[in-house]
N, C-alpha and C. Protein backbone atom coordinates (compact mmCIF):
# COMPACT_ATOMS: atom_id res chain seq x y z
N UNK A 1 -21.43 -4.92 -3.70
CA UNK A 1 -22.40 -3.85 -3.59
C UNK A 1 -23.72 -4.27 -4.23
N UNK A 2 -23.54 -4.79 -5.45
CA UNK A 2 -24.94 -4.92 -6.34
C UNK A 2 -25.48 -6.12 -5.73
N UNK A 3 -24.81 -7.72 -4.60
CA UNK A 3 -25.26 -8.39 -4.13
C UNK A 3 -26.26 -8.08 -2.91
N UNK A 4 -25.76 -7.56 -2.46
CA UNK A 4 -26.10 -6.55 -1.04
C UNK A 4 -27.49 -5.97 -1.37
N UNK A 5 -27.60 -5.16 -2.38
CA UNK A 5 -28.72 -4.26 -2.68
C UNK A 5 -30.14 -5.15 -3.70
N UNK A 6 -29.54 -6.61 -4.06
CA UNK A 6 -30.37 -7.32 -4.20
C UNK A 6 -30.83 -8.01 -3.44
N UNK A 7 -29.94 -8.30 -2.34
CA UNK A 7 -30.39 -9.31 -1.12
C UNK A 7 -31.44 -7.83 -0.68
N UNK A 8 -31.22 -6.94 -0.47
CA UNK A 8 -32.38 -5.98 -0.26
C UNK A 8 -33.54 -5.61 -0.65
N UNK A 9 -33.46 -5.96 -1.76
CA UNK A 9 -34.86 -5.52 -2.45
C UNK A 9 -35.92 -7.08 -2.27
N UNK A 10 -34.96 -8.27 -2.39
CA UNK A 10 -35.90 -9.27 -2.76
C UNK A 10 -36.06 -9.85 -0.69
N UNK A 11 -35.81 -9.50 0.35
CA UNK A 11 -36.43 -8.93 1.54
C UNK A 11 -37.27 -8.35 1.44
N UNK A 12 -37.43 -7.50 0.64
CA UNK A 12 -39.40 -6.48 0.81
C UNK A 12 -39.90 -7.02 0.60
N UNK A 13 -40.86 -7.11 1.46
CA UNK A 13 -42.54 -7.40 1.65
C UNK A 13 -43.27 -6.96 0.65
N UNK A 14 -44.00 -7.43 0.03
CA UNK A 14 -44.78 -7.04 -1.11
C UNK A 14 -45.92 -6.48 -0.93
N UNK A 15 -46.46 -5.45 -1.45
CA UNK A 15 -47.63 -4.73 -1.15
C UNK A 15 -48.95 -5.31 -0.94
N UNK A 16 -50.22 -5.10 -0.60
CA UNK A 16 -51.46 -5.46 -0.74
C UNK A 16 -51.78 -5.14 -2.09
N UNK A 17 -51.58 -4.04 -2.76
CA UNK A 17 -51.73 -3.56 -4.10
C UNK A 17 -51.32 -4.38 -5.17
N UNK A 18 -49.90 -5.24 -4.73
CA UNK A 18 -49.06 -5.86 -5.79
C UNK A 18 -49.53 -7.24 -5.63
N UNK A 19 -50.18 -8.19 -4.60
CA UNK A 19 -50.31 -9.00 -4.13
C UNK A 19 -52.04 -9.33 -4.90
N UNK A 20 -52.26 -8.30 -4.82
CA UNK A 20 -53.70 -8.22 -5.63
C UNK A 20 -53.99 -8.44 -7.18
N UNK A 21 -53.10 -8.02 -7.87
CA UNK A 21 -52.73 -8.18 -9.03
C UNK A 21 -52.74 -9.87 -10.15
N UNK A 22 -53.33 -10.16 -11.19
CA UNK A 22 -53.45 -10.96 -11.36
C UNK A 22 -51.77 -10.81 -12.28
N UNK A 23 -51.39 -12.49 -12.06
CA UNK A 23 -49.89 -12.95 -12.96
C UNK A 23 -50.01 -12.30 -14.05
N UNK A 24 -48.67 -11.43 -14.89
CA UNK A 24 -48.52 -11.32 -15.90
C UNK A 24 -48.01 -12.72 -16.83
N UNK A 25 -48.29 -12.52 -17.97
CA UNK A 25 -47.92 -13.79 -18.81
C UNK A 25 -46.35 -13.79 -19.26
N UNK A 26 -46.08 -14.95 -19.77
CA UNK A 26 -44.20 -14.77 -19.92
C UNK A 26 -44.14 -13.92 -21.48
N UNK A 27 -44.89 -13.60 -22.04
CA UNK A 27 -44.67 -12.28 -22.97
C UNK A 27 -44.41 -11.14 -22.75
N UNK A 28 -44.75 -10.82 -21.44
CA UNK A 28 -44.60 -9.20 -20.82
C UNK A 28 -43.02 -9.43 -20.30
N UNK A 29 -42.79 -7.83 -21.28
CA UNK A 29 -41.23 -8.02 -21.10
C UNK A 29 -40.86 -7.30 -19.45
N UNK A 30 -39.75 -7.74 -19.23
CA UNK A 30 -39.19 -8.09 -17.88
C UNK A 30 -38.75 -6.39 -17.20
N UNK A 31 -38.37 -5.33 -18.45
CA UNK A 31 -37.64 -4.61 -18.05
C UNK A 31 -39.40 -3.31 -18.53
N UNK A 32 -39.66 -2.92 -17.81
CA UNK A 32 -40.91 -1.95 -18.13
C UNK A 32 -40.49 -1.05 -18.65
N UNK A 33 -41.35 -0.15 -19.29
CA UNK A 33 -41.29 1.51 -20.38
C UNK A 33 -40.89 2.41 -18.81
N UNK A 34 -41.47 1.84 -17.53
CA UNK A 34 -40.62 2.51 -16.66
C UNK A 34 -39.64 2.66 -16.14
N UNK A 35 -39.05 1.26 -16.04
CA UNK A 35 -37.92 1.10 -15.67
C UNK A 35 -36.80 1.26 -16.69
N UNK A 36 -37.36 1.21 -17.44
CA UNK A 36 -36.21 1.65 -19.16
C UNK A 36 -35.96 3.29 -18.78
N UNK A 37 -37.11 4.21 -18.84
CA UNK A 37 -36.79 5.44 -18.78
C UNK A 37 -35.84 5.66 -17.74
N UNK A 38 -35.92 5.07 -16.60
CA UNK A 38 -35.44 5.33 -15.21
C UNK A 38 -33.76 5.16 -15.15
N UNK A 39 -33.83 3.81 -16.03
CA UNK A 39 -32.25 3.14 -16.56
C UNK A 39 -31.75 4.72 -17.20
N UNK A 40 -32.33 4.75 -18.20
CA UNK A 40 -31.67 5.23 -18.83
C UNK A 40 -31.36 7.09 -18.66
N UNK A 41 -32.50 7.69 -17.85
CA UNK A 41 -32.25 8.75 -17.05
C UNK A 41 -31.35 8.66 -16.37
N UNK A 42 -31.15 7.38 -15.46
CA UNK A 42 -29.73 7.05 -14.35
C UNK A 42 -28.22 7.04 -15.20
N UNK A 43 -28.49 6.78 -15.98
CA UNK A 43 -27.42 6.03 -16.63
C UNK A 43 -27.00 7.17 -17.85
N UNK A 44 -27.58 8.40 -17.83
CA UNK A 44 -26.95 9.13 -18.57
C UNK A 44 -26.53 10.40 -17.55
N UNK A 45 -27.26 9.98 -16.60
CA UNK A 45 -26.43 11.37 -15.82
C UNK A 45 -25.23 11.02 -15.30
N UNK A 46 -24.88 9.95 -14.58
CA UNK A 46 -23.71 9.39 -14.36
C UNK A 46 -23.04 9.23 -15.35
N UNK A 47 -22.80 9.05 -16.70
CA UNK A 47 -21.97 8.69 -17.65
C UNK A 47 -21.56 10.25 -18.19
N UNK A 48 -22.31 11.47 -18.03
CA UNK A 48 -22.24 12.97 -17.99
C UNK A 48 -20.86 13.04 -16.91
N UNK A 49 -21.54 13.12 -15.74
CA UNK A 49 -20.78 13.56 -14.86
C UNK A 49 -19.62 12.73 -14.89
N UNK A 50 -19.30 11.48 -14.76
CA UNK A 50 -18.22 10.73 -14.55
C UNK A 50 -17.21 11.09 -15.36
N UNK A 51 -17.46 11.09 -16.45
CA UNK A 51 -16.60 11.26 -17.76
C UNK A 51 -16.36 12.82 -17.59
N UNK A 52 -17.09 13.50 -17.86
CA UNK A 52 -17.08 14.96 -16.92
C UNK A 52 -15.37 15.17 -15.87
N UNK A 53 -15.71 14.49 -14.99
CA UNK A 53 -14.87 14.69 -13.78
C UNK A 53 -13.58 13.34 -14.80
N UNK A 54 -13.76 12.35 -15.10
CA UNK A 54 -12.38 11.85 -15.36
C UNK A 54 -11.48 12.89 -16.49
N UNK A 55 -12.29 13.83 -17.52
CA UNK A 55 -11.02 13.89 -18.60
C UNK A 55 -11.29 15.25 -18.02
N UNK A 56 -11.96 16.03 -17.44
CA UNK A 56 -11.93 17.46 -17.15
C UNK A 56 -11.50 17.71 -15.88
N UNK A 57 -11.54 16.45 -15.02
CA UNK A 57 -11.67 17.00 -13.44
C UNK A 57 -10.21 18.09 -13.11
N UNK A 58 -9.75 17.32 -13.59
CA UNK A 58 -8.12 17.92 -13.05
C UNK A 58 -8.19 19.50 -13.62
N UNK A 59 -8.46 19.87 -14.61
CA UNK A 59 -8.57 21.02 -14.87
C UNK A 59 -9.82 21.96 -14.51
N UNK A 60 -10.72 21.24 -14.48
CA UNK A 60 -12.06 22.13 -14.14
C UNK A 60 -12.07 21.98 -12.35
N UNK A 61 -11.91 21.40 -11.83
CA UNK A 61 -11.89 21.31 -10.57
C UNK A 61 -10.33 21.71 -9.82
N UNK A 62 -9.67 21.65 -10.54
CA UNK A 62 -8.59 21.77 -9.57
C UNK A 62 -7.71 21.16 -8.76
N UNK A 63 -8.01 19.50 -9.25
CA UNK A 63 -7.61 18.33 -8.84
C UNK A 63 -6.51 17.81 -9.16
N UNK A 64 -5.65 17.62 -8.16
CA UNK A 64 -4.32 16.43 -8.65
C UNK A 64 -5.19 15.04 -9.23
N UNK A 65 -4.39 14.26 -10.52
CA UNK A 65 -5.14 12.76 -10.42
C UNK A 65 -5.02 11.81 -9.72
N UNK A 66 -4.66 11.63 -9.16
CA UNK A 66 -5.14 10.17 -8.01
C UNK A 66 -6.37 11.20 -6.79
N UNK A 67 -6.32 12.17 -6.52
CA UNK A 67 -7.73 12.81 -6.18
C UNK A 67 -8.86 12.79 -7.16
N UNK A 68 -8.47 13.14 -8.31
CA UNK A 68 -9.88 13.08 -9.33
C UNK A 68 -9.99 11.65 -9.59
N UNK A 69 -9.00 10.55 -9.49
CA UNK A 69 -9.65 8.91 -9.88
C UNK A 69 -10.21 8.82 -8.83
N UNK A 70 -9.80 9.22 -7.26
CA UNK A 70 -10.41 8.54 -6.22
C UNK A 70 -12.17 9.27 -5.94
N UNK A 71 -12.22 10.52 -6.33
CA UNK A 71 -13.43 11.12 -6.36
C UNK A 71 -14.61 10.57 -7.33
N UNK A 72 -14.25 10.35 -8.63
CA UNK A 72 -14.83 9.62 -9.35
C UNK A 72 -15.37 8.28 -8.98
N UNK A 73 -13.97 7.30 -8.44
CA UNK A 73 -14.70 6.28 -8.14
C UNK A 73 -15.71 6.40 -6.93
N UNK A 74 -15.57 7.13 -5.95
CA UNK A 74 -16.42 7.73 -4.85
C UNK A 74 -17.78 7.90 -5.78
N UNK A 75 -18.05 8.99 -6.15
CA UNK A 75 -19.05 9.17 -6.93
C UNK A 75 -20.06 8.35 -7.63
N UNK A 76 -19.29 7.08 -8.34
CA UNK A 76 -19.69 6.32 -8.83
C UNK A 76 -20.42 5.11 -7.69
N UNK A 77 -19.67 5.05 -6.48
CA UNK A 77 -20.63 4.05 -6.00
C UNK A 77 -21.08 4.95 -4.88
N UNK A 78 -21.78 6.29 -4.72
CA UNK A 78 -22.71 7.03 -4.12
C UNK A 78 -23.74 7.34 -4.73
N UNK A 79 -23.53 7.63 -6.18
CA UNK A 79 -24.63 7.19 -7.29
C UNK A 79 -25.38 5.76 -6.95
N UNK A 80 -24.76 4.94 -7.00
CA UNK A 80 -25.19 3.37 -6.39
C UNK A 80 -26.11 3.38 -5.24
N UNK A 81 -25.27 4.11 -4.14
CA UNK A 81 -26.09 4.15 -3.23
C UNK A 81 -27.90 4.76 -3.33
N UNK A 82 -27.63 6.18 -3.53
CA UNK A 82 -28.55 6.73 -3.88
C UNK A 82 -29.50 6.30 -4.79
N UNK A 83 -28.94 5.47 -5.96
CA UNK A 83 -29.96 5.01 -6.72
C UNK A 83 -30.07 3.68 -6.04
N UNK A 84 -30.22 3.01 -5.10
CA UNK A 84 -30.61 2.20 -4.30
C UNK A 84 -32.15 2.44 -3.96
N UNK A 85 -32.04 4.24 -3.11
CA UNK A 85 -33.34 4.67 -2.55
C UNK A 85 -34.48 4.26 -3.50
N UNK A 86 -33.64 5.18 -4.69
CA UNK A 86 -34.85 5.37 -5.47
C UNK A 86 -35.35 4.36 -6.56
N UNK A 87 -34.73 3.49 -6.31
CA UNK A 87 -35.36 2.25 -7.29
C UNK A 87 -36.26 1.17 -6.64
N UNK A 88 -35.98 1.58 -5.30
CA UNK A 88 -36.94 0.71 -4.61
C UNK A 88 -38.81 0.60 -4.48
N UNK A 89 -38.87 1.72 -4.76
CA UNK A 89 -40.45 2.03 -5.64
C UNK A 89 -40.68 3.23 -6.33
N UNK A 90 -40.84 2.45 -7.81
CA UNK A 90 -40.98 3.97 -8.66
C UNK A 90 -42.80 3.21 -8.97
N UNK A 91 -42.94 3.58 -10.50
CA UNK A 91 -44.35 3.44 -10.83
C UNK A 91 -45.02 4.42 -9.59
N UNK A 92 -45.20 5.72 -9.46
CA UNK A 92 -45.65 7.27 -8.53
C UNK A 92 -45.84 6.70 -7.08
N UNK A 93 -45.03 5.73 -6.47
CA UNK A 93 -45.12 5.66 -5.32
C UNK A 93 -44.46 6.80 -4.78
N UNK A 94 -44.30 6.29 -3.37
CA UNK A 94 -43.84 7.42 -2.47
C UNK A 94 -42.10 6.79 -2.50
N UNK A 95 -41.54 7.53 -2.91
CA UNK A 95 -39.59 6.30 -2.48
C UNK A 95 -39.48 5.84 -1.00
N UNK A 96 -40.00 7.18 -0.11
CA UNK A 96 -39.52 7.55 1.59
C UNK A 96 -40.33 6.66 2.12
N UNK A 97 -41.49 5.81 2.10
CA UNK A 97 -42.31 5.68 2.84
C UNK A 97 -42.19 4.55 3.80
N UNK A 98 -41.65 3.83 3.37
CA UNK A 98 -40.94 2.10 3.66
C UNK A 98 -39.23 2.19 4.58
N UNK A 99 -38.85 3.99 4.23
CA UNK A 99 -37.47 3.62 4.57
C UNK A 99 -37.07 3.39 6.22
N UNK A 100 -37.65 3.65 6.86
CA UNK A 100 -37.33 3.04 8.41
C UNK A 100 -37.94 1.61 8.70
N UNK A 101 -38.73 1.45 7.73
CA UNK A 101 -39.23 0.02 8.51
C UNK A 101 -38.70 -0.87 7.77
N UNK A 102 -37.80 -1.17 7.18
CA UNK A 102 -36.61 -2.04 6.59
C UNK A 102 -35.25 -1.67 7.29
N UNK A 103 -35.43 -2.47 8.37
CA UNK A 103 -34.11 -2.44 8.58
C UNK A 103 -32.80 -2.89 8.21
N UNK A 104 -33.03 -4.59 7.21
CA UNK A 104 -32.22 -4.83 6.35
C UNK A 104 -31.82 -4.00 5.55
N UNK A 105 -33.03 -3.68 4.69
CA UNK A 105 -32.04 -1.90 3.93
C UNK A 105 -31.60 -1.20 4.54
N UNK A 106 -31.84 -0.33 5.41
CA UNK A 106 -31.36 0.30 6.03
C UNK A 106 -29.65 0.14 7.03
N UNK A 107 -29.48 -1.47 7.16
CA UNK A 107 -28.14 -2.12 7.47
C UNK A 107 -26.93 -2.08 6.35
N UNK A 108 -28.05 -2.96 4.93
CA UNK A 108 -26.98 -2.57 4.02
C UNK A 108 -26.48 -1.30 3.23
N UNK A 109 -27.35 -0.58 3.55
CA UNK A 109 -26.86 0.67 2.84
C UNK A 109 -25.85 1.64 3.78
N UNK A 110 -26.31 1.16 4.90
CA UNK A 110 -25.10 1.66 6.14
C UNK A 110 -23.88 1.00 5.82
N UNK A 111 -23.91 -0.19 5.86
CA UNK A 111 -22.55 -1.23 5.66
C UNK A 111 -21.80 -0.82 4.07
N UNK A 112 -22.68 -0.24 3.56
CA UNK A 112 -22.10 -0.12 1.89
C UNK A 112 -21.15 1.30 2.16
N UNK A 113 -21.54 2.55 2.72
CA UNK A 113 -21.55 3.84 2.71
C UNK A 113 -20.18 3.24 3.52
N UNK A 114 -20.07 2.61 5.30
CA UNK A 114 -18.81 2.44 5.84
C UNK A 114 -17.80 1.87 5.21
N UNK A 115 -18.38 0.60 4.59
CA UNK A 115 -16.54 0.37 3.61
C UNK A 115 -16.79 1.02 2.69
N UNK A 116 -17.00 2.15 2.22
CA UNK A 116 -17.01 2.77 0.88
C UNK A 116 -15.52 3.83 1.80
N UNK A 117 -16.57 4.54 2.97
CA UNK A 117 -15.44 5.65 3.51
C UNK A 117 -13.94 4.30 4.07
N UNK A 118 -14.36 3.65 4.47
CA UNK A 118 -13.02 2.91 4.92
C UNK A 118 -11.89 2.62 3.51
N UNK A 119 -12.25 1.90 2.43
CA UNK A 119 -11.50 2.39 1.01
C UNK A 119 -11.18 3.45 1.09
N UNK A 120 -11.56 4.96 0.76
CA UNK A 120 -11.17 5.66 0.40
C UNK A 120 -10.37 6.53 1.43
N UNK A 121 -10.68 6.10 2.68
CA UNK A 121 -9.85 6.96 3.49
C UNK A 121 -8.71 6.21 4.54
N UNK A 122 -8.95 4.53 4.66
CA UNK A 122 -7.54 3.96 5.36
C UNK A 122 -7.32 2.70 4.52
N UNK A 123 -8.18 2.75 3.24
CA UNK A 123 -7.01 1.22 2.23
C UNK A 123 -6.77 2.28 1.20
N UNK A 124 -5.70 3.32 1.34
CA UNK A 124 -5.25 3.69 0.54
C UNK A 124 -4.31 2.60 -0.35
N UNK A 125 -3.53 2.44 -0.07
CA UNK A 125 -2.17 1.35 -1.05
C UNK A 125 -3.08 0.36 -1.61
N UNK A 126 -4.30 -0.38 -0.80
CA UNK A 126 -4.90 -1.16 -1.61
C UNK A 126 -5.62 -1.14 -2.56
N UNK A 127 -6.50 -0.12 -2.24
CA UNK A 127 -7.25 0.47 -3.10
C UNK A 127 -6.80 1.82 -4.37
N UNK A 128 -5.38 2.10 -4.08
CA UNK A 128 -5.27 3.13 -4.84
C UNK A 128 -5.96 4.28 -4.86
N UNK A 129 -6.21 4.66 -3.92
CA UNK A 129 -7.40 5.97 -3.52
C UNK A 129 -6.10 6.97 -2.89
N UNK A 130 -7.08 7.98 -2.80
CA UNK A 130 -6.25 9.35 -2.08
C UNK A 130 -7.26 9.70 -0.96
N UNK A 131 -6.85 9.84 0.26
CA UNK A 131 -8.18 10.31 1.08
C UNK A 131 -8.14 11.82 1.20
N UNK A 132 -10.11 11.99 1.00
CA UNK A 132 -10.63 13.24 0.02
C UNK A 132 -10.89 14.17 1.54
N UNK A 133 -10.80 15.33 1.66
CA UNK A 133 -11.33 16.16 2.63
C UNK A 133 -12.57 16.47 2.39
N UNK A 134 -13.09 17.09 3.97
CA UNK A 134 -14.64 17.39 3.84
C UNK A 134 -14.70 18.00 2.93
N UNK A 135 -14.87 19.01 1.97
CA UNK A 135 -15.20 19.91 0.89
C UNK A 135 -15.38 18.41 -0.06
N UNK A 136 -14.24 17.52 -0.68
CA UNK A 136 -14.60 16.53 -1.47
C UNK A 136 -15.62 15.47 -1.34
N UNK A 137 -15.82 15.15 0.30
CA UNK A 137 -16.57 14.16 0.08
C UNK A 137 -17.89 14.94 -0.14
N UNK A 138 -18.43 16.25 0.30
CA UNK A 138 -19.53 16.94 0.62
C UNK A 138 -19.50 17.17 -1.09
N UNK A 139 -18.65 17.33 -1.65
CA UNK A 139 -18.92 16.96 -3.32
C UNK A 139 -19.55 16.06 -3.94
N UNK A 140 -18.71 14.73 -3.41
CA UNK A 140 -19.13 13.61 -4.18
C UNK A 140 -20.73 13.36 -3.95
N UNK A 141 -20.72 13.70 -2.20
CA UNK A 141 -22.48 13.05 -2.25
C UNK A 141 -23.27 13.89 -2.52
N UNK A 142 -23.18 15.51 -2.75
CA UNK A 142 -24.12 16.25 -3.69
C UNK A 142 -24.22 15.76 -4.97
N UNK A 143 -23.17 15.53 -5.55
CA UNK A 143 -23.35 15.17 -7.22
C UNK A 143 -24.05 13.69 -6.90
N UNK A 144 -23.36 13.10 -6.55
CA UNK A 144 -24.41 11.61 -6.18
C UNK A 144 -26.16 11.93 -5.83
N UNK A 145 -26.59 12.66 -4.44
CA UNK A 145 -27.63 13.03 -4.59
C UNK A 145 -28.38 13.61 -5.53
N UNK A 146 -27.81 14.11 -6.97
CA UNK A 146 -28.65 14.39 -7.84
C UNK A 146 -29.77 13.76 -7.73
N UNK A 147 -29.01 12.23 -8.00
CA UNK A 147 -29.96 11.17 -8.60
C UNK A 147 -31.18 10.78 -8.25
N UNK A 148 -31.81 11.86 -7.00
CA UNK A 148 -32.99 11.79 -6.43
C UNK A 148 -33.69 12.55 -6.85
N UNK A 149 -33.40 13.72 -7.13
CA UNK A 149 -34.34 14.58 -7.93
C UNK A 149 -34.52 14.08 -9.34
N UNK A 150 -33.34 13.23 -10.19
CA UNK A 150 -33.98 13.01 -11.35
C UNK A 150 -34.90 11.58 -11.21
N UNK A 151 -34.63 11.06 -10.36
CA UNK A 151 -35.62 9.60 -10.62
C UNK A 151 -36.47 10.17 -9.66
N UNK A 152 -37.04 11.10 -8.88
CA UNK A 152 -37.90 11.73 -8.94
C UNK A 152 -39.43 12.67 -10.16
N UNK A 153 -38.31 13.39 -10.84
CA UNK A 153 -38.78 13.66 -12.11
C UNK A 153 -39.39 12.43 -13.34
N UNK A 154 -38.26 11.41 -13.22
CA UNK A 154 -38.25 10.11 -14.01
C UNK A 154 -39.91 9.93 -14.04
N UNK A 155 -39.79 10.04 -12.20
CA UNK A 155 -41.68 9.20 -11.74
C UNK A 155 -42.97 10.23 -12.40
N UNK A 156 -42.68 11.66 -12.48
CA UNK A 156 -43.35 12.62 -12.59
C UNK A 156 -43.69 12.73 -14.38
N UNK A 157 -42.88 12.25 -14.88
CA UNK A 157 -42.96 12.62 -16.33
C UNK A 157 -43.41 11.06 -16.59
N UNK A 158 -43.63 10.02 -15.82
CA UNK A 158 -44.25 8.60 -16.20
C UNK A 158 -46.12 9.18 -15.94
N UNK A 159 -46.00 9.94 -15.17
CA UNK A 159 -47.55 9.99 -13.84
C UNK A 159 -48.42 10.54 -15.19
């Protein structure tokens, strides 16, 4: 998954804006005050929710466990997905603006989403999954779609 979505990003075409820009020096650290916030906005809502749904799911939701492990792990790489979109330009760009005219992204994130549903719904024995009904999966990718409104916000509280 994380190969896939790098072979994606380092495919984009680089801006006129970015292209314009004179070299930073090898002192400027690698990971920006933006991309730190962004990490770490991402990375606490998923570690909320996940943990959330692993020690509560079964009781707060209503879940047998091998449904709440297989939802979780669902979750966890729809989060992935989604934070795919939105990492692809923060610093107050637009996220949407680029997304049809990459069709490499647009392949791998298709190819990621089909074996994601193919795991969870015909490699059961291999994968140890339970396959989730519409109500679950229409779960997992709402809670996954959070992650657009907050690395949305992320960009808004940088601006």
């Amino acid at each position: 998954m994380y190969t896939l979505g790098a072979l994606s990003i380092a495919t984009k075409q680089p801006s006129r804006e970015l292209m314009n820009k004179p070299p930073v020096g090898r002192t400027v650290p690698l990971i920006t005050n933006n991309m730190l916030r962004n990490i770490l906005a991402q990375s606490m809502y998923q570690i909320v929710v996940l943990l959330t749904f692993q020690f509560r799911g079964e009781s707060i939701f209503g879940l047998n466990e091998k449904v709440k492990d297989t939802m979780v792990f669902n979750i966890f790489v729809l989060c992935q997905v989604f934070n795919e979109i939105n990492k692809r330009k923060f610093e107050g760009e637009n996220v949407y603006e680029w997304i049809c005219k990459n069709k490499l992204f647009l392949g791998i994130i298709g190819i990621t989403i089909v074996v994601q549903v193919v795991i969870v719904e015909f490699l059961n024995k291999f994968a140890n999954t339970e396959r989730l009904n519409w109500g679950q999966w229409s779960s997992c990718i709402g809670i996954a779609a959070v992650s657009w409104p907050i690395g949305s916000q992320v960009v808004m509280c940088m601006l």
